[in-house]
Protein backbone atom coordinates (compact mmCIF):
# COMPACT_ATOMS: atom_id res chain seq x y z
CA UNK A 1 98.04 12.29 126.28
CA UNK A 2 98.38 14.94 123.72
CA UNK A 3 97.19 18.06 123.41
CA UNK A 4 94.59 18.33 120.39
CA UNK A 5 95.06 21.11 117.55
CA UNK A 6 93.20 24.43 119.18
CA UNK A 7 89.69 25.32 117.40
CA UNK A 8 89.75 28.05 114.46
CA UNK A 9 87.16 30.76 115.35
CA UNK A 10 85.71 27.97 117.81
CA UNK A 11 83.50 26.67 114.34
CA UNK A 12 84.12 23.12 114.67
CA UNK A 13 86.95 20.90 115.75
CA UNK A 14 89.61 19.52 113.08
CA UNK A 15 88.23 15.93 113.43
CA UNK A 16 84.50 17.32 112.76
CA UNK A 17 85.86 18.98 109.48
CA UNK A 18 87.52 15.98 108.43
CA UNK A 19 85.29 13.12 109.70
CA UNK A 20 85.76 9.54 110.92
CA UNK A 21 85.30 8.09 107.48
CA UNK A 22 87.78 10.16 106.10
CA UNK A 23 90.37 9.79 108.58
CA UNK A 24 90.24 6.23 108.39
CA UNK A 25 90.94 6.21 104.67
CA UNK A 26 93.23 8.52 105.11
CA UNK A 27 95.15 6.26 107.25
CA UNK A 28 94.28 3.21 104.96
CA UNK A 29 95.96 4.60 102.21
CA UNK A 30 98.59 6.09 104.40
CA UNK A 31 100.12 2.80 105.49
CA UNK A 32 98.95 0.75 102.48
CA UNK A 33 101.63 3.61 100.77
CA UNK A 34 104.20 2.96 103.15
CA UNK A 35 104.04 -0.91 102.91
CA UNK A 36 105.01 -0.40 99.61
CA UNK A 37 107.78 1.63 99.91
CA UNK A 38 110.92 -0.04 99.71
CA UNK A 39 113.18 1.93 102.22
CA UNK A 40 110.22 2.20 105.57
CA UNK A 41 107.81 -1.28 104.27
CA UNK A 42 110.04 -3.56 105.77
CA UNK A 43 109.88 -1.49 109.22
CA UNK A 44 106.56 -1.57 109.21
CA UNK A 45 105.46 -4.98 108.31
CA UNK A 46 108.70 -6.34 109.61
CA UNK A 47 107.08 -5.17 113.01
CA UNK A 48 102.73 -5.99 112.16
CA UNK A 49 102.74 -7.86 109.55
CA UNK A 50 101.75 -7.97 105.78
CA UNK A 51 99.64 -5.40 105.10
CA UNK A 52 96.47 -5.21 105.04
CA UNK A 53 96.34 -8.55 107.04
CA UNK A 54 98.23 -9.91 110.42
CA UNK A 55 98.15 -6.78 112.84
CA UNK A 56 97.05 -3.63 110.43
CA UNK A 57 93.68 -3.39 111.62
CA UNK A 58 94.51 -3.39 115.68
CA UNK A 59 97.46 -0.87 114.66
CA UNK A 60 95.20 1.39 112.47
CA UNK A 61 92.73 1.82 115.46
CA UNK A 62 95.42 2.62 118.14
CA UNK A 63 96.21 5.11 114.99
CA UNK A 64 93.02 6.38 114.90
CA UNK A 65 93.06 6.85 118.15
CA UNK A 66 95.60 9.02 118.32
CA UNK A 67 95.27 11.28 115.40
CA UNK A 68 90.96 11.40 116.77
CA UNK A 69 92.68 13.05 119.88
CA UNK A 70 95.13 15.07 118.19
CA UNK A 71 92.15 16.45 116.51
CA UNK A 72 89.80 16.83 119.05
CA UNK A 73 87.81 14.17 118.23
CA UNK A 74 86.06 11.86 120.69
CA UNK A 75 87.61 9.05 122.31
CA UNK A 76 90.82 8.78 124.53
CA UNK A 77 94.36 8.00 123.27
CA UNK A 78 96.31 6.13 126.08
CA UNK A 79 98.92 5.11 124.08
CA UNK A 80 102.80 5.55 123.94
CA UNK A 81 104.07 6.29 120.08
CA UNK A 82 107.61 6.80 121.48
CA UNK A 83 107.76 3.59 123.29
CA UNK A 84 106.33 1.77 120.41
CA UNK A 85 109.05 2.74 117.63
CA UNK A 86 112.09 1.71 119.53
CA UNK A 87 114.31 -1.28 118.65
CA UNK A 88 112.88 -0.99 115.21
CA UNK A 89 116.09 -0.31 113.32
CA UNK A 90 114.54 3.22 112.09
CA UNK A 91 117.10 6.01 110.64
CA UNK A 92 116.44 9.71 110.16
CA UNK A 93 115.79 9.30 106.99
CA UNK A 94 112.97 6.91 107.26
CA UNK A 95 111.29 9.77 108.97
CA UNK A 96 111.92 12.03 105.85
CA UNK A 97 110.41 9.55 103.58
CA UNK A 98 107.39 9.05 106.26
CA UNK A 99 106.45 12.91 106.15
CA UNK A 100 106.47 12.75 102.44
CA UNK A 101 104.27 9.73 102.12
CA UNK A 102 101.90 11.67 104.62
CA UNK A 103 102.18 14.54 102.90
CA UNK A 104 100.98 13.25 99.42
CA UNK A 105 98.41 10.96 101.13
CA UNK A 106 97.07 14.15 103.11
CA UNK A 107 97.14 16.58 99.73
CA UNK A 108 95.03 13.56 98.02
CA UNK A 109 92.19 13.20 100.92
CA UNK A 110 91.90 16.54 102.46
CA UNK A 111 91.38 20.18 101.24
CA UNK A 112 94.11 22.48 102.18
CA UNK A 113 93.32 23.61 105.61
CA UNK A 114 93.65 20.34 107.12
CA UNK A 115 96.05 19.02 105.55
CA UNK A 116 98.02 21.48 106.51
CA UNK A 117 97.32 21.52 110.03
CA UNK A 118 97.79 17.05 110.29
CA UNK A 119 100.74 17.99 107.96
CA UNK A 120 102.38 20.23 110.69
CA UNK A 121 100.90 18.12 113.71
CA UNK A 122 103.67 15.57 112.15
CA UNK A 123 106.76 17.87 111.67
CA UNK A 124 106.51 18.32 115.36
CA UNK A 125 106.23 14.87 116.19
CA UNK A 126 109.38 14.17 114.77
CA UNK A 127 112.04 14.75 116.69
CA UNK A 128 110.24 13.17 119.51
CA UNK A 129 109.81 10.19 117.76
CA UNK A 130 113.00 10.31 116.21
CA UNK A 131 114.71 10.57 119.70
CA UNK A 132 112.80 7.37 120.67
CA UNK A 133 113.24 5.31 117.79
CA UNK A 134 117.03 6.35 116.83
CA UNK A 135 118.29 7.49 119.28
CA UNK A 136 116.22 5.57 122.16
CA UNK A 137 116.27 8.52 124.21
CA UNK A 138 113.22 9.35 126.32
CA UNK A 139 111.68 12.87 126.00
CA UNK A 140 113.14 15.26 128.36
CA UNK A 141 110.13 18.09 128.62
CA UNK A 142 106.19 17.71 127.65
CA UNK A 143 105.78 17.36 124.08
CA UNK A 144 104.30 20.09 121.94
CA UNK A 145 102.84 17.82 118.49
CA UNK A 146 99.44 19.79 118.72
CA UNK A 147 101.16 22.97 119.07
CA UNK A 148 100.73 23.45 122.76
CA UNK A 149 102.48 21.57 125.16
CA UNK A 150 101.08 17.95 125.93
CA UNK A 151 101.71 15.85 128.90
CA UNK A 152 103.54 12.89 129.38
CA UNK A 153 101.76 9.56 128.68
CA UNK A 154 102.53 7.58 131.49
């Protein structure tokens, strides 16, 4: 499971700033963006489905699910991202083209402060992912998304 994004000031956590309602439009709009991008769509539904039918709704929760732990919300992640993104034919530059589309979809749901912090919770996904899904190479250490290392989801 990952480590979630440590507490500023120990106010609130990220997912109490941002809100289930919000993160699930978020991610919405997220992959409804990315469906209709001609270079990663065709990953993506190739693999669920048209979206917003076929599998988008069972993928958004395991989603949600991740980015609610990620951001200290409640609920429990058990999933394996890494896993799930090989054999898909993805390059390195689908992953530039997914950090911009999360970028823009991020800038136009959240005020700066989060968005920044989901924003960088992604850069350091990457090459963890990327390893995975191009490279199909397992993760040698414990992964660090949330800025602290995370264990292994086994």
């Amino acid at each position: 499971m990952t480590q979630p994004i440590p507490l500023e000031g120990g106010q609130s956590t990220l997912f109490d700033r941002i809100g289930a309602p919000t993160l699930q439009a978020l991610l919405w709009d997220f992959y409804g963006r990315v469906c209709q991008d001609p270079n990663i769509g065709p990953v993506f539904e190739g693999r669920i489905g048209p979206f917003p039918g076929a599998g988008w709704p069972l993928h958004l929760a395991r989603i949600e699910g991740f980015w609610r732990s990620v951001t200290r919300g409640p609920g429990a992640y058990r999933g394996q991202p890494g896993q799930a993104h090989l054999g898909l034919g993805i390059r390195p530059e689908h992953f530039d083209r997914w950090l911009a589309l999360w970028e823009a979809t991020l800038r136009d749901h959240l005020p700066p402060p989060e968005a920044d912090a989901l924003l960088d919770t992604a850069r350091r996904m990457r090459p963890t992912l990327e390893r995975f899904a191009v490279r199909g190479e397992a993760p040698a250490g414990p992964r660090t998304w949330a800025g602290k290392e995370a264990a292994q989801e086994n």
